[in-house]
Protein backbone atom coordinates (compact mmCIF):
# COMPACT_ATOMS: atom_id res chain seq x y z
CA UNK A 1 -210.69 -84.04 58.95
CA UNK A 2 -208.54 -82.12 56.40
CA UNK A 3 -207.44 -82.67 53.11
CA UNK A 4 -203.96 -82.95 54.12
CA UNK A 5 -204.57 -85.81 56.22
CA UNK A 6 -206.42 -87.90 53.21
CA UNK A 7 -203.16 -86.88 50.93
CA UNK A 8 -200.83 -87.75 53.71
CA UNK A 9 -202.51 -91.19 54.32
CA UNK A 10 -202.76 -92.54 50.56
CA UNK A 11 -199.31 -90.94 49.57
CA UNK A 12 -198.31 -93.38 53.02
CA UNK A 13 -200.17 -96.03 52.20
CA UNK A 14 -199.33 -95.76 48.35
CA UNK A 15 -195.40 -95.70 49.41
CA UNK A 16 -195.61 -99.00 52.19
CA UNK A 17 -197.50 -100.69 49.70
CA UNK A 18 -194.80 -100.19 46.99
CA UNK A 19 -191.87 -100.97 49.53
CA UNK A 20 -193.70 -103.97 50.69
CA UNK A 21 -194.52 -105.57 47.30
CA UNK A 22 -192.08 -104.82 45.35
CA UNK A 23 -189.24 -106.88 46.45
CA UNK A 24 -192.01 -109.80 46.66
CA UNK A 25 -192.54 -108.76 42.94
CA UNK A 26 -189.14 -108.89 41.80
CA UNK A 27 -188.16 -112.14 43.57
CA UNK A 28 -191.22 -114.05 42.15
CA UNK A 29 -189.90 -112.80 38.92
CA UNK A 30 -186.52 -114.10 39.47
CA UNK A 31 -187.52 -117.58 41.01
CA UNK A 32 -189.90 -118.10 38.15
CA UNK A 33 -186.69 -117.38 35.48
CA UNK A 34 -185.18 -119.58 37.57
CA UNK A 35 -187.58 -122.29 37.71
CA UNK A 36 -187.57 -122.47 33.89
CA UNK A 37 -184.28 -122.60 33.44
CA UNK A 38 -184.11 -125.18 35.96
CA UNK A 39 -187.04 -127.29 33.85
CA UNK A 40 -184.96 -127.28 30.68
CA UNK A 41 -181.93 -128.39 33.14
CA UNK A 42 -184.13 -131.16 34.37
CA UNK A 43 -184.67 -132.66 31.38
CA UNK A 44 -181.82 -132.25 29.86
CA UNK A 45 -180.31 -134.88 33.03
CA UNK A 46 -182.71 -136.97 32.60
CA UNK A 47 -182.54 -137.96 28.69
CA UNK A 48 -178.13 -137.71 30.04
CA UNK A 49 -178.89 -140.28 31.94
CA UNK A 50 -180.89 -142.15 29.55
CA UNK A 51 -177.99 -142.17 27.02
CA UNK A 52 -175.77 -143.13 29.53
CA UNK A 53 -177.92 -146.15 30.31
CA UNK A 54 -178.18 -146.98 26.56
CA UNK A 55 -174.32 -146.53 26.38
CA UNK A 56 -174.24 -148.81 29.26
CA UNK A 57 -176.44 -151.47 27.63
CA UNK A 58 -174.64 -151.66 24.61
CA UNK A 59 -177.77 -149.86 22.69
CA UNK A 60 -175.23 -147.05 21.72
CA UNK A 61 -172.14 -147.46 20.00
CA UNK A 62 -169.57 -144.37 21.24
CA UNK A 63 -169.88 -142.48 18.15
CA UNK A 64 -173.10 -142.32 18.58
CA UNK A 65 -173.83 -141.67 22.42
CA UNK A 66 -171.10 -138.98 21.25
CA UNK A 67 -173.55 -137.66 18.51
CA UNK A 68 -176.97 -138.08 20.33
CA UNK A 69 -175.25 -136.07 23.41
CA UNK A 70 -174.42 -133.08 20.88
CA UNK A 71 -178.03 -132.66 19.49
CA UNK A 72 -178.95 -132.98 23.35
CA UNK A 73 -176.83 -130.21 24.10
CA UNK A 74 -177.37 -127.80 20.73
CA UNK A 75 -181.45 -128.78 21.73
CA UNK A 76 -180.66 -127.62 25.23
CA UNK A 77 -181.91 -123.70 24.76
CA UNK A 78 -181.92 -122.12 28.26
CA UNK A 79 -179.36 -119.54 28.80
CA UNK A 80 -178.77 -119.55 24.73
CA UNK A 81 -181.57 -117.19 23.33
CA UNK A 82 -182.43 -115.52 26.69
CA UNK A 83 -179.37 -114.39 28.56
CA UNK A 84 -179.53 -114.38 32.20
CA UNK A 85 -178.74 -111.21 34.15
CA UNK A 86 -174.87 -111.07 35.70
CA UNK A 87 -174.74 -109.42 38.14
CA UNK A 88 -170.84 -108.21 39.07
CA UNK A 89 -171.33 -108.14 42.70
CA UNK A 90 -173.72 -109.42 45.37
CA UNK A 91 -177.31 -107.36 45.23
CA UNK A 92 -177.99 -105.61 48.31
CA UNK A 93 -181.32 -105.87 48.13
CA UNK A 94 -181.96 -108.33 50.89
CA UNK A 95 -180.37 -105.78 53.35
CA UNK A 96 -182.24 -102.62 51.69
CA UNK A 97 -185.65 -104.79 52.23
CA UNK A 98 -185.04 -105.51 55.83
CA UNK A 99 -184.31 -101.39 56.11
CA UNK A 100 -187.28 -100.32 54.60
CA UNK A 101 -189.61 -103.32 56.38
CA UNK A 102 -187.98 -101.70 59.17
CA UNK A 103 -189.22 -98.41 58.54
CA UNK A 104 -192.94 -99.36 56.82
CA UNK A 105 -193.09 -101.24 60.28
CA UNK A 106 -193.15 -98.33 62.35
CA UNK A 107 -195.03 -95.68 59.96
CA UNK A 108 -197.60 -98.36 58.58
CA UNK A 109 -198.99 -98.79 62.34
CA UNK A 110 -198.59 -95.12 63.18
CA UNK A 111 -200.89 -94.57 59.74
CA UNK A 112 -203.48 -97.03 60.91
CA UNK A 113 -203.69 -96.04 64.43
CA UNK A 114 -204.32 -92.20 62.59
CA UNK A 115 -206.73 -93.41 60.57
CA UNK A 116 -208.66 -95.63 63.27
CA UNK A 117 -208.79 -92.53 65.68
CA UNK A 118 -209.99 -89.93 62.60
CA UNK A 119 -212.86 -92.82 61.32
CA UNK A 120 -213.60 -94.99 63.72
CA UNK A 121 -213.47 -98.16 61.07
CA UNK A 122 -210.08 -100.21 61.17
CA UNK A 123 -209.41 -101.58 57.51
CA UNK A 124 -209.55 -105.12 58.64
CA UNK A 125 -208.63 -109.12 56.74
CA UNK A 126 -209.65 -112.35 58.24
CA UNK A 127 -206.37 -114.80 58.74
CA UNK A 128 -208.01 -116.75 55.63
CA UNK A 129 -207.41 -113.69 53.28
CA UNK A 130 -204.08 -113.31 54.87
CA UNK A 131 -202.83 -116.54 54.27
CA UNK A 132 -204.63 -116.69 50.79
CA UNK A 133 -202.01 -113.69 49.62
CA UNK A 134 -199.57 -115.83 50.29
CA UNK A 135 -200.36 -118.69 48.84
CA UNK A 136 -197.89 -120.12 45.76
CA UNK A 137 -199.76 -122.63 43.68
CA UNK A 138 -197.05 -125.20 42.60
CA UNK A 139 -195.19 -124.81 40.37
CA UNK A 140 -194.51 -128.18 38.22
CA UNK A 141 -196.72 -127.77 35.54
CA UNK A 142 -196.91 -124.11 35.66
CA UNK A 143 -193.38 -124.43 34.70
CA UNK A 144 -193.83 -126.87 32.11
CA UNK A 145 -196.58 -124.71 30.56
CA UNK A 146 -194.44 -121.76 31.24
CA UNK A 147 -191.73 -123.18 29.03
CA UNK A 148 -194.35 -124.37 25.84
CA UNK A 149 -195.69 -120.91 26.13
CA UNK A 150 -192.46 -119.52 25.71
CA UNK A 151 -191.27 -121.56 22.87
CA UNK A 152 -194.73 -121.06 20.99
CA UNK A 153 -194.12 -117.75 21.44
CA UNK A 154 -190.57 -118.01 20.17
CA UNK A 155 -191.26 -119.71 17.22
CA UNK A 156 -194.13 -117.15 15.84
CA UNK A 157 -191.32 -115.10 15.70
CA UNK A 158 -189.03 -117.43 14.14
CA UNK A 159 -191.10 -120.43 12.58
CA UNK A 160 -187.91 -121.99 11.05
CA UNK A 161 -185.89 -122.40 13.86
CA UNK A 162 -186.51 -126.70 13.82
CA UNK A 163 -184.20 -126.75 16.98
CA UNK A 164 -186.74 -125.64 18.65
CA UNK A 165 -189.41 -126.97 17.24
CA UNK A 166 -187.68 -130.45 18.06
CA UNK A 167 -187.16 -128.70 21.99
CA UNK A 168 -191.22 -128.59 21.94
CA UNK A 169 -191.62 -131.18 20.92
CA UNK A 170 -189.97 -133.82 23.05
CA UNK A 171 -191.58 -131.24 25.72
CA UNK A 172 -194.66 -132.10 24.80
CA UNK A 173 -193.40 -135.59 24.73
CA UNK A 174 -192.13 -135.53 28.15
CA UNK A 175 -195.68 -134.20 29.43
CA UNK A 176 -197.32 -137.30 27.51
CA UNK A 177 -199.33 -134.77 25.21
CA UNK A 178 -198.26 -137.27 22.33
CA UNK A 179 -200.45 -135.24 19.62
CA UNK A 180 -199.19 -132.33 20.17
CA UNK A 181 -195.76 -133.46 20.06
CA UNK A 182 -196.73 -135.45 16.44
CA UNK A 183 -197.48 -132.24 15.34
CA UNK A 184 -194.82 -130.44 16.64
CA UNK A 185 -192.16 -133.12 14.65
CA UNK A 186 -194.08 -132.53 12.06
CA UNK A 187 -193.22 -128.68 11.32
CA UNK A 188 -189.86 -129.95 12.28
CA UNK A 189 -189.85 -132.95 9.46
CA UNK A 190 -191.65 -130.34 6.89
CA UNK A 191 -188.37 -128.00 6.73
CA UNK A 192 -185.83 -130.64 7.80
CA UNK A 193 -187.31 -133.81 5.56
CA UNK A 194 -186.47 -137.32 6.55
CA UNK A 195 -183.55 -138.09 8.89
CA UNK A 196 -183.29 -141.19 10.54
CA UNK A 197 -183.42 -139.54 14.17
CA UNK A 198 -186.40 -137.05 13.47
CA UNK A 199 -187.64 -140.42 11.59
CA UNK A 200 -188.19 -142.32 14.49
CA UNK A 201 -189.05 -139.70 17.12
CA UNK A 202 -192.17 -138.45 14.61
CA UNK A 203 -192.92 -142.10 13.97
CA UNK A 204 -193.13 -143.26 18.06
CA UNK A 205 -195.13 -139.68 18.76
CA UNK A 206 -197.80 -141.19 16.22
CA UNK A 207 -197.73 -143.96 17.57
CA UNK A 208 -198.06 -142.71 21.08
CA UNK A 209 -200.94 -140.46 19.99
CA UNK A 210 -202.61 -143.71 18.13
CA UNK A 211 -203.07 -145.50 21.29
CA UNK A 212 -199.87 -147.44 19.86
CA UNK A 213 -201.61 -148.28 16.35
CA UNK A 214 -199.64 -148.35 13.33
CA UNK A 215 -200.32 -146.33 10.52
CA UNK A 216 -199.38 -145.96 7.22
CA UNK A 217 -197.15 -142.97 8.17
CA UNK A 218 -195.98 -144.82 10.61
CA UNK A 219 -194.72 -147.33 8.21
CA UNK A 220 -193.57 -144.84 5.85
CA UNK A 221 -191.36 -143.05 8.46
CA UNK A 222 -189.96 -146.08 9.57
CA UNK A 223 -189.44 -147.82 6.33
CA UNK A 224 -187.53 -144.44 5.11
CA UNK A 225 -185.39 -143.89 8.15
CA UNK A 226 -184.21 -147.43 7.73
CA UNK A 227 -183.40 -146.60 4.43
CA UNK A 228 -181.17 -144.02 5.23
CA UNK A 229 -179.50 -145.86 8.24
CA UNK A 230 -179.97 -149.50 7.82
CA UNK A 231 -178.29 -150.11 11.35
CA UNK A 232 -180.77 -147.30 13.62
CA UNK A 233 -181.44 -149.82 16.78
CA UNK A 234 -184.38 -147.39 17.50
CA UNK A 235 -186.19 -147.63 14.15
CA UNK A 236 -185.41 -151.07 13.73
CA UNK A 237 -187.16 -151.56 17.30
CA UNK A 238 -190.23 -149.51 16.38
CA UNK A 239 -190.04 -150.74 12.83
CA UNK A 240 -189.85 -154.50 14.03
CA UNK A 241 -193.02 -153.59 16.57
CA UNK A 242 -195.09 -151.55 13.69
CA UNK A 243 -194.25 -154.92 11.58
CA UNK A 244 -195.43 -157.40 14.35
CA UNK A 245 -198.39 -155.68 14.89
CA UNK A 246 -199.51 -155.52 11.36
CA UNK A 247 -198.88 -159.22 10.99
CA UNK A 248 -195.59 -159.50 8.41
CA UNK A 249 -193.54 -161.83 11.28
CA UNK A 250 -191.08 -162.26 8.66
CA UNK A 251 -189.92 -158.74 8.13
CA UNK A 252 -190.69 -158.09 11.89
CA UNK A 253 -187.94 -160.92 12.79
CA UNK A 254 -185.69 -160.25 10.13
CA UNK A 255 -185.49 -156.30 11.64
CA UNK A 256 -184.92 -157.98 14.79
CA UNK A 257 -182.39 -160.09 13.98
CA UNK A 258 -180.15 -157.16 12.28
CA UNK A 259 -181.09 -155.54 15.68
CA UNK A 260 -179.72 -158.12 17.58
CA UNK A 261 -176.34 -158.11 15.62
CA UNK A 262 -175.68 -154.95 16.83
CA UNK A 263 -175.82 -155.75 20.77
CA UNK A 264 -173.02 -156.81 22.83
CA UNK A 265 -173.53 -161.08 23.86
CA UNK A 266 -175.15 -161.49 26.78
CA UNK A 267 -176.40 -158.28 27.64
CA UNK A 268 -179.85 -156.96 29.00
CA UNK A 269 -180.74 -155.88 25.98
CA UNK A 270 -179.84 -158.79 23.92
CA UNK A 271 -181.79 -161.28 25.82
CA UNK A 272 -184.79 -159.16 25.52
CA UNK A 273 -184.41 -158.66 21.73
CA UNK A 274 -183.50 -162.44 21.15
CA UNK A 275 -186.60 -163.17 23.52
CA UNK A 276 -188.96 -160.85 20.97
CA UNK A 277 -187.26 -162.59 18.04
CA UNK A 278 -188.06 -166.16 19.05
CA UNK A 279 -191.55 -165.39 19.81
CA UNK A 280 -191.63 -163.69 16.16
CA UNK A 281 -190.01 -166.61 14.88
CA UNK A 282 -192.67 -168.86 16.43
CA UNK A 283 -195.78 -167.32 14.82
CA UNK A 284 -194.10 -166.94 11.46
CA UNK A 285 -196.29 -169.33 9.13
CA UNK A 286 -198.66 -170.18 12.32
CA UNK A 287 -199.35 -173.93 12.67
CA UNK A 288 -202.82 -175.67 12.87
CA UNK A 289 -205.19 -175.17 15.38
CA UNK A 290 -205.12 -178.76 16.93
CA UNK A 291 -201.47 -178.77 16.79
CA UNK A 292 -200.73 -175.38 18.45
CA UNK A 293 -203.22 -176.07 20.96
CA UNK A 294 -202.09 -180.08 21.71
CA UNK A 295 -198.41 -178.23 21.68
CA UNK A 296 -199.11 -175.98 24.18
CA UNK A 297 -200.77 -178.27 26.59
CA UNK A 298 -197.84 -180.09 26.71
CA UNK A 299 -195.46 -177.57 27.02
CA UNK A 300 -196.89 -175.03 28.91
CA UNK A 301 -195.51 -173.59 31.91
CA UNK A 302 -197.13 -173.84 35.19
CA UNK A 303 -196.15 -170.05 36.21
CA UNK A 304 -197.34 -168.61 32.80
CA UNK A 305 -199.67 -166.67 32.43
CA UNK A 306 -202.55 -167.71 29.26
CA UNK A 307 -205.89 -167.57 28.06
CA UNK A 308 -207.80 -170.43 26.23
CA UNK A 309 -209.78 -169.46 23.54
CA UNK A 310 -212.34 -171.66 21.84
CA UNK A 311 -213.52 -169.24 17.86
CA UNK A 312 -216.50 -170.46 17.22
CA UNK A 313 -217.50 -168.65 13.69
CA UNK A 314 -221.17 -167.85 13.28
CA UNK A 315 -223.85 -169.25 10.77
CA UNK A 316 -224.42 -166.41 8.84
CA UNK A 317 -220.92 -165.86 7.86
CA UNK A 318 -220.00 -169.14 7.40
CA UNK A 319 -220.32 -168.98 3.27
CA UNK A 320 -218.28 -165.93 3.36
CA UNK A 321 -214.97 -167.97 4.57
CA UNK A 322 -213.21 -170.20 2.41
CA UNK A 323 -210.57 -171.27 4.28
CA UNK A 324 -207.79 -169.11 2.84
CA UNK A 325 -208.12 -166.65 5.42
CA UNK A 326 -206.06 -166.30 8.73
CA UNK A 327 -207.28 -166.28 12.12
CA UNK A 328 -205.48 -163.32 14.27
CA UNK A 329 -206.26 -163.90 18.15
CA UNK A 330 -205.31 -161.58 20.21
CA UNK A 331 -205.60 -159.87 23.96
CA UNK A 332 -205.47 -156.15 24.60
CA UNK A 333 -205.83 -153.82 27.59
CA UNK A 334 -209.77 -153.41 28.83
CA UNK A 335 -209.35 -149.85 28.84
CA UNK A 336 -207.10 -147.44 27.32
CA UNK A 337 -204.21 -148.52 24.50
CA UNK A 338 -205.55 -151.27 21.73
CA UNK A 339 -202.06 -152.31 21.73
CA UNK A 340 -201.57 -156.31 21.44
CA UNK A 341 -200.60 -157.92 24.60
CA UNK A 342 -200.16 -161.41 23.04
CA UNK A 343 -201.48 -162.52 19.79
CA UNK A 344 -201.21 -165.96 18.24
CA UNK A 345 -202.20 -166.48 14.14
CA UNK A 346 -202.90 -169.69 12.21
CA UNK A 347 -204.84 -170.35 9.20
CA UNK A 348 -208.61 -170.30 9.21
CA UNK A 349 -209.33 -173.84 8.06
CA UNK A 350 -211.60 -175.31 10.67
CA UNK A 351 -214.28 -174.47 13.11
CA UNK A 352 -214.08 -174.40 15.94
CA UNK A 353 -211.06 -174.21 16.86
CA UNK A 354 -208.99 -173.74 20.04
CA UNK A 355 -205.73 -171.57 20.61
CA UNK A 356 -203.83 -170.06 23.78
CA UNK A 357 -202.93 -167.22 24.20
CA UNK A 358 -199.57 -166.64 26.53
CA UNK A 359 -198.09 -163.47 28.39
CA UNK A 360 -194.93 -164.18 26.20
CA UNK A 361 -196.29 -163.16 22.78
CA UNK A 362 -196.17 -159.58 23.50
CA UNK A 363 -193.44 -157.54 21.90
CA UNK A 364 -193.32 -154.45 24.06
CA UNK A 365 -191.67 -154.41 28.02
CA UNK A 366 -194.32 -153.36 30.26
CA UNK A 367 -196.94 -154.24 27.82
CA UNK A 368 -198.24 -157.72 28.78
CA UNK A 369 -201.53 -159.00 29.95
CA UNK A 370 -199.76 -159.87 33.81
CA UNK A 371 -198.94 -155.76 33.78
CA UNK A 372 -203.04 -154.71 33.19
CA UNK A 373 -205.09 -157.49 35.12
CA UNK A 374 -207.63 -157.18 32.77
CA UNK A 375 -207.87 -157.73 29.00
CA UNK A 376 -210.35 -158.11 26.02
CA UNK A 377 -209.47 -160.99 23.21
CA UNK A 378 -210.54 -160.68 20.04
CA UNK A 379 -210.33 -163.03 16.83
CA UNK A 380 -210.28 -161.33 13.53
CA UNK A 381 -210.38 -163.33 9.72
CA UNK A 382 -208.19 -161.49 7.37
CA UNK A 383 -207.25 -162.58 3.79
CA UNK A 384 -204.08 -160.44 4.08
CA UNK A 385 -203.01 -161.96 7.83
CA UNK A 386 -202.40 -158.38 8.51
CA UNK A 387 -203.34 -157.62 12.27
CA UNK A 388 -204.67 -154.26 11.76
CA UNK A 389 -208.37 -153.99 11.00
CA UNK A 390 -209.69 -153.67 7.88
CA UNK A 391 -212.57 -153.01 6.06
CA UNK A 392 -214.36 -156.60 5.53
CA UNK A 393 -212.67 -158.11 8.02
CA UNK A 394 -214.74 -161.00 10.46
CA UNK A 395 -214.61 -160.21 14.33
CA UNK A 396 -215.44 -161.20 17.92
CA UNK A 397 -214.79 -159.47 20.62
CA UNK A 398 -214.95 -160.71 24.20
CA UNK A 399 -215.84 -158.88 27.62
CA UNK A 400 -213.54 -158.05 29.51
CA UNK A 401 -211.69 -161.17 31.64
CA UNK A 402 -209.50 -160.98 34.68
CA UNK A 403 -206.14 -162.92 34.32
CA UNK A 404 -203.84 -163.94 36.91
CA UNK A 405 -200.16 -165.95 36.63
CA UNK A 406 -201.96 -167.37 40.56
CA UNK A 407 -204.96 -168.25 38.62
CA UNK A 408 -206.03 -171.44 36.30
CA UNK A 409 -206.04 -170.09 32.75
CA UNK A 410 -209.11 -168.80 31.95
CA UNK A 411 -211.12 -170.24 29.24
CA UNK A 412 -212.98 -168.29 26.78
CA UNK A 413 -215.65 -169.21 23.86
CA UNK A 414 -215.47 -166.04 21.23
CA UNK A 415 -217.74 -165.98 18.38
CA UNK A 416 -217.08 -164.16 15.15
CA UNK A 417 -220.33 -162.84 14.27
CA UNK A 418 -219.59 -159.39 12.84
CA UNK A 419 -217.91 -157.89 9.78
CA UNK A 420 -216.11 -154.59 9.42
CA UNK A 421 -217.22 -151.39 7.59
């Protein structure tokens, strides 16, 4: 077997190989350009459509679905920082392939057969390595993480650019990888400072990444955003939720009520903000045990959904209450978010006591105890009345119970018999 033969057979085998791949090479390179472009396109439509719904609601004055499209469309960076290739005429590339497939077709088996004769031992691949090289993973997240790895990447080389740091952010965001996208607002909020719109996005992203808790930068976001734009529906949403949650109904209903100023009469959107707004009303002040609970047995709708819950308040804490205190009951999810589902409030004054619980004292759509089946209820004693815990605060905590609108309401006896570090 001569040397020539060896050179002629890897020089052929080097040159098929190359003819084969590369335009295999070159069009995965193009469809994955593509493919990100097409990601950033995607999203873009989908927050369009978004503001066109909000427009459509009467969330959105026309000034500013006007504005919020802009930003949309200055955030939008595909095709802006990474021009796409123009080409002036058709490629003929396609046509070239098929005339060099044609060609590696013939000498590829001629080398083989060469080779087989000269050796004896056919290179050979089972069908499962054959199909294998073909193989394309998808490509949805691979996109997605395509694109973050590209902005990163962009923004080591240019840290200030906060369009883009607002881009990966609401990226991040869209993927439901809330704490990165908190801290992605954040480098955007440390060059840009407060603005009611970067406000409220960093303020929901904490929230998000909180499990929906509010905290006191939370507050702080919200309180300043309002400050700068009394009238932001958004922030006066989140701000009215952050303020229901942490027990001030007044300030809660009050943000609410501006809120509900703004909507057109009779729309979607106003029903479901006065709806929030009467059940803030209704807790503002609370009302006596007895009463709430006579009250509700009287007036309680056959098709809603509620849980009776008997506090009891154990022995050894009972010198530590005075009766000042309030009494926060509330149901959350069994698993996953702590957020409130329903939550009722009165003053601590007597034990036991008995109150119900009802799928309408939620604030958030899609958040009530009919959407998760199953829920934990807890009472908490606060001096403040603030829902969040606290250190010192008095708490019982239930196991989890099943609830069902087809179902009696369940009753539940919760004893306070723990204190907070």
């Amino acid at each position: 077997m001569s040397i020539g033969f060896w050179i002629g057979a890897v020089l052929l085998f080097s040159l098929a190989a190359l003819v084969i791949l590369w335009p295999f090479i070159r069009r995965r390179q193009q469809q994955a350009d593509v493919a990100f472009r097409g990601l950033n396109l995607t999203i873009y439509r989908q927050r369009m459509a978004e503001l066109d719904q909000e427009l459509a609601n009467g969330l959105l004055t026309r000034e500013q679905y006007e504005a919020a499209r802009a930003e949309l469309e200055d955030n939008l960076i595909t095709d802006v920082e990474q021009p796409e290739e123009t080409p002036a005429t058709p490629s003929p590339a396609p046509r070239q392939g098929m005339v060099l497939l044609g060609i590696t077709a013939v000498l590829v088996p001629m080398a083989a057969l060469l080779i087989y004769f000269q050796l004896d031992t056919a290179p050979r691949m089972s069908p499962t390595q054959t199909l294998a090289m073909g193989q394309e993973p998808s490509h949805d997240m691979m996109d997605i993480e395509r694109m973050i790895v590209q902005l990163r990447e962009r923004l080591e080389m240019d840290p200030d650019n906060t369009e883009n740091w607002l881009f990966l952010a609401r990226t991040y965001g869209f993927v439901e990888q809330f704490e990165d996208a908190a801290a992605a607002f954040d480098e955007a909020y440390r060059r840009l400072g407060d603005q009611p719109d970067l406000n409220v996005d960093y303020a929901e992203a904490l929230m998000m990444a909180a499990d929906g808790r509010v905290t006191r930068q939370v507050t702080r976001l919200l309180d300043r955003a309002l400050e700068l734009d009394p009238d932001h529906q958004n922030g006066l949403w989140l701000g009215a939720i952050a303020d229901f949650q942490q027990g001030d109904y007044p300030r809660s209903a009050l943000r609410l009520d501006r809120l509900l100023s703004q909507l057109p009469e009779g729309s979607d959107s106003a029903r479901s903000v006065a709806e929030a707004l009467r059940d803030v009303r209704a807790m503002t002040g609370g009302t006596a045990a007895g009463d709430q609970a006579a009250t509700a047995d009287a007036g309680a709708d056959a098709d809603t959904l509620a849980i009776e819950v008997e506090v009891v308040l154990d022995e050894s804490l009972a010198e530590r209450v005075s009766g000042e205190e309030f009494i926060m009951v509330f149901a959350r999810p069994a698993q996953g978010s702590r957020m409130p589902l329903a939550i009722v409030r009165a003053r601590a004054d007597a034990f036991p006591m008995t109150l119900r619980l009802e799928d309408e004292g939620g604030m958030v759509a899609g958040m009530s105890m009919r959407e998760f089946g199953e829920v934990q209820v807890v009472a908490r004693l606060s001096r403040t009345g603030m829902a969040q815990a606290e250190s010192g605060n008095m708490e019982g905590v239930s196991e989890p119970i099943t609830v069902s609108a087809d179902a009696p309401a369940p009753k539940v006896r919760l004893t306070i018999d723990r204190i907070l570090p």
